[in-house]
Protein backbone atom coordinates (compact mmCIF):
# COMPACT_ATOMS: atom_id res chain seq x y z
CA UNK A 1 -68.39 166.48 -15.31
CA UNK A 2 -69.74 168.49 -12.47
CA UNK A 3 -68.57 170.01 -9.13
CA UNK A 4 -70.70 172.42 -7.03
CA UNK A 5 -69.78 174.67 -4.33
CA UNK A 6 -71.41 176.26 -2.07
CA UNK A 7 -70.53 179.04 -0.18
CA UNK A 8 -72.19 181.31 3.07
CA UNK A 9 -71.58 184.91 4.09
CA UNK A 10 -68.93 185.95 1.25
CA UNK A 11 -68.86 187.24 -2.21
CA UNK A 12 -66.93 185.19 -4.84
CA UNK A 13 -65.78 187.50 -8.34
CA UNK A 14 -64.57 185.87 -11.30
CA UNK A 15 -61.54 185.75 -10.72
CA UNK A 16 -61.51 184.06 -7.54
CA UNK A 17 -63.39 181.59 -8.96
CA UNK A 18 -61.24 180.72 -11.81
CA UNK A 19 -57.84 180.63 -9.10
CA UNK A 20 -60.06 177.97 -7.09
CA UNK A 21 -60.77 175.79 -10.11
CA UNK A 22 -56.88 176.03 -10.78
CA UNK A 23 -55.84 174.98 -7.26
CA UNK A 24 -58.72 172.91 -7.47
CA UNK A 25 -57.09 170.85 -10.81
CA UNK A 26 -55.83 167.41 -10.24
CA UNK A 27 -57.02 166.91 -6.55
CA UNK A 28 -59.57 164.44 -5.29
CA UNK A 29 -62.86 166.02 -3.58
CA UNK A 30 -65.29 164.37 -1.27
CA UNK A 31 -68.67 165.17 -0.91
CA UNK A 32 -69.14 167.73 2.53
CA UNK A 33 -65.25 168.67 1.70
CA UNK A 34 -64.87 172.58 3.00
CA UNK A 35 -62.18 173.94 0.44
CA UNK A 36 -60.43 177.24 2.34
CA UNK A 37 -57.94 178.87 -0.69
CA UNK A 38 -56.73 182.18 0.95
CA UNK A 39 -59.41 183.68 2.33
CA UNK A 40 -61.94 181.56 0.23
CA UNK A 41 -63.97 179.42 2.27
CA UNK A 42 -66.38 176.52 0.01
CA UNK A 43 -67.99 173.67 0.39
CA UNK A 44 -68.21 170.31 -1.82
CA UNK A 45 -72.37 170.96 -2.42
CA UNK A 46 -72.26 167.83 -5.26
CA UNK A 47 -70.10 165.73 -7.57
CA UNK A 48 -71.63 164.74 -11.13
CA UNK A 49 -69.73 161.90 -13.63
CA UNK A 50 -73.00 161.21 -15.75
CA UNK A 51 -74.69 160.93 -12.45
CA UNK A 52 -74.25 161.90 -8.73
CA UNK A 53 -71.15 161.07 -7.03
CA UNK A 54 -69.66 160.62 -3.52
CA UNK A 55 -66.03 161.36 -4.64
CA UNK A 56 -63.97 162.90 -7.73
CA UNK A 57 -60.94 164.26 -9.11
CA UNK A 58 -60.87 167.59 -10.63
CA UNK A 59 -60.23 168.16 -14.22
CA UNK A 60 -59.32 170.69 -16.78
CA UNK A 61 -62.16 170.09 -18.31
CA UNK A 62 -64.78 169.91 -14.87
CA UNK A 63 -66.98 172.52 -14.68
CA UNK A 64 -67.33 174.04 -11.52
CA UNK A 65 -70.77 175.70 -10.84
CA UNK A 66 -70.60 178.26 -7.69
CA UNK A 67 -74.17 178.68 -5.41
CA UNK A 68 -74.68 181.29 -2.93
CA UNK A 69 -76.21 180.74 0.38
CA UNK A 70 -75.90 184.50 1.06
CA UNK A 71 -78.08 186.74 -0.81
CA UNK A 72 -79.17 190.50 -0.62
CA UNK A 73 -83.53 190.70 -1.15
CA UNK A 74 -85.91 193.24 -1.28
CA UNK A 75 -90.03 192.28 -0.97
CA UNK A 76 -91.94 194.91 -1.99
CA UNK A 77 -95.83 195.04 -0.50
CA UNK A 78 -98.07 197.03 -1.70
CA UNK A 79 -100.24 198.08 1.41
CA UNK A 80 -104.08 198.88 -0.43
CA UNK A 81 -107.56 199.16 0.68
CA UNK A 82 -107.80 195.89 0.11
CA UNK A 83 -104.78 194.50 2.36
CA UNK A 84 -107.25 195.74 5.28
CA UNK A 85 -110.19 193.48 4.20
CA UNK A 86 -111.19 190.20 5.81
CA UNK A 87 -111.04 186.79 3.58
CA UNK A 88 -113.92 184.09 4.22
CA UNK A 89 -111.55 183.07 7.19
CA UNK A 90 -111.43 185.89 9.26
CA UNK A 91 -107.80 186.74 8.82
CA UNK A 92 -107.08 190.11 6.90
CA UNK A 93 -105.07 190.27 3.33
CA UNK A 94 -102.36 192.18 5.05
CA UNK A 95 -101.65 189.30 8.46
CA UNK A 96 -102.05 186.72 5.95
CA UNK A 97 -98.72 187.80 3.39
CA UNK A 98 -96.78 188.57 6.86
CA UNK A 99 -97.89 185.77 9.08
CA UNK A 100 -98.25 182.58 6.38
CA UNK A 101 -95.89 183.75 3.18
CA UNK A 102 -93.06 185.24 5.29
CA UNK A 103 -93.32 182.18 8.09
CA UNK A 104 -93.18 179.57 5.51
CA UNK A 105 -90.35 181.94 3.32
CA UNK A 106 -88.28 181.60 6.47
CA UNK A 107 -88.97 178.07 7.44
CA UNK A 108 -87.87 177.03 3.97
CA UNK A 109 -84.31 179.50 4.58
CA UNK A 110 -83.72 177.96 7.89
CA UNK A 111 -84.32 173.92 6.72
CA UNK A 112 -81.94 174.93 4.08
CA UNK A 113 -78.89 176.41 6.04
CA UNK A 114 -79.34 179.96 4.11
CA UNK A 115 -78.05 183.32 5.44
CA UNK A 116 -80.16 185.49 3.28
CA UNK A 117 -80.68 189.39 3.97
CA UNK A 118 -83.98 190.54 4.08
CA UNK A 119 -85.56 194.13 3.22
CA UNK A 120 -89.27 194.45 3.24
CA UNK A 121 -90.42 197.70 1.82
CA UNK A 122 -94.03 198.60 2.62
CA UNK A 123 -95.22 200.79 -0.20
C-alpha cells in the first residue's frame, strides 16, 4: 500500500520523485534499505500492506510518501519587558525559552537523526 522514504541533507522535486517510484516498480525493498538512483540517496523509513511490514515489492499502484530529515526554520522571539521578569522559580522568561524549549527542541532533533537548520531571530 505504503512505502516511505526518508531522506537527509538533499532536496527531492517532483520529478525526481516520480523517476524513483519508476525505478523503484517491480523490486523488493527491505526495511533500513538505502536506495541511491543517480545522485538520489533514500532510505526504506516503513513498508505498509494493511499494516506494517518488514519487506515488499513495489507496485504501480504503491504509493510512495517522501519525509525530509533536512529542513530550513526560522523561531521568531519576541524579546519584551516581560522576557526580563522572574517566574515563581527564579529563572527569567527570556533563559527559560532558550535554556528549557530550545534544549529539549534539540534533544528531540538529535534522538531522531534530524539535520535541521536553525535561524533564531530576536525581535
Amino acid at each position: 500500500d505504503y512505502a516511505v522514504f526518508s531522506m537527509k541533507g538533499s532536496y527531492i522535486g517532483r520529478d525526481e520523485m516520480h523517476k524513483l517510484h519508476l525505478h523503484l516498480t517491480g523490486k523488493p525493498l527491505f526495511l533500513k534499505q538505502t536506495v541511491v538512483v543517480g545522485n538520489l540517496r533514500v532510505t526504506v523509513a516503513s513498508l505498509w500492506a494493511g499494516n506494517p511490514r518488514f519487506t515488499g515489492i513495489v507496485g504501480p499502484s504503491t504509493k510512495v510518501v517522501f519525509r525530509s530529515k533536512s529542513g530550513r526554520l526560522f523561531l521568531f522571539i519576541q524579546i519584551s519587558k516581560e522576557m526580563m521578569e522572574f517566574d515563581d522559580r527564579g529563572d527569567l522568561y527570556f533563559e527559560k525559552a532558550v535554556k528549557y524549549f530550545l534544549d529539549e527542541l534539540f534533544k528531540r532533533w538529535n534522538a531522531g537523526d534530524y539535520d535541521h537548520a536553525l535561524s533564531v531571530v530576536l525581535f
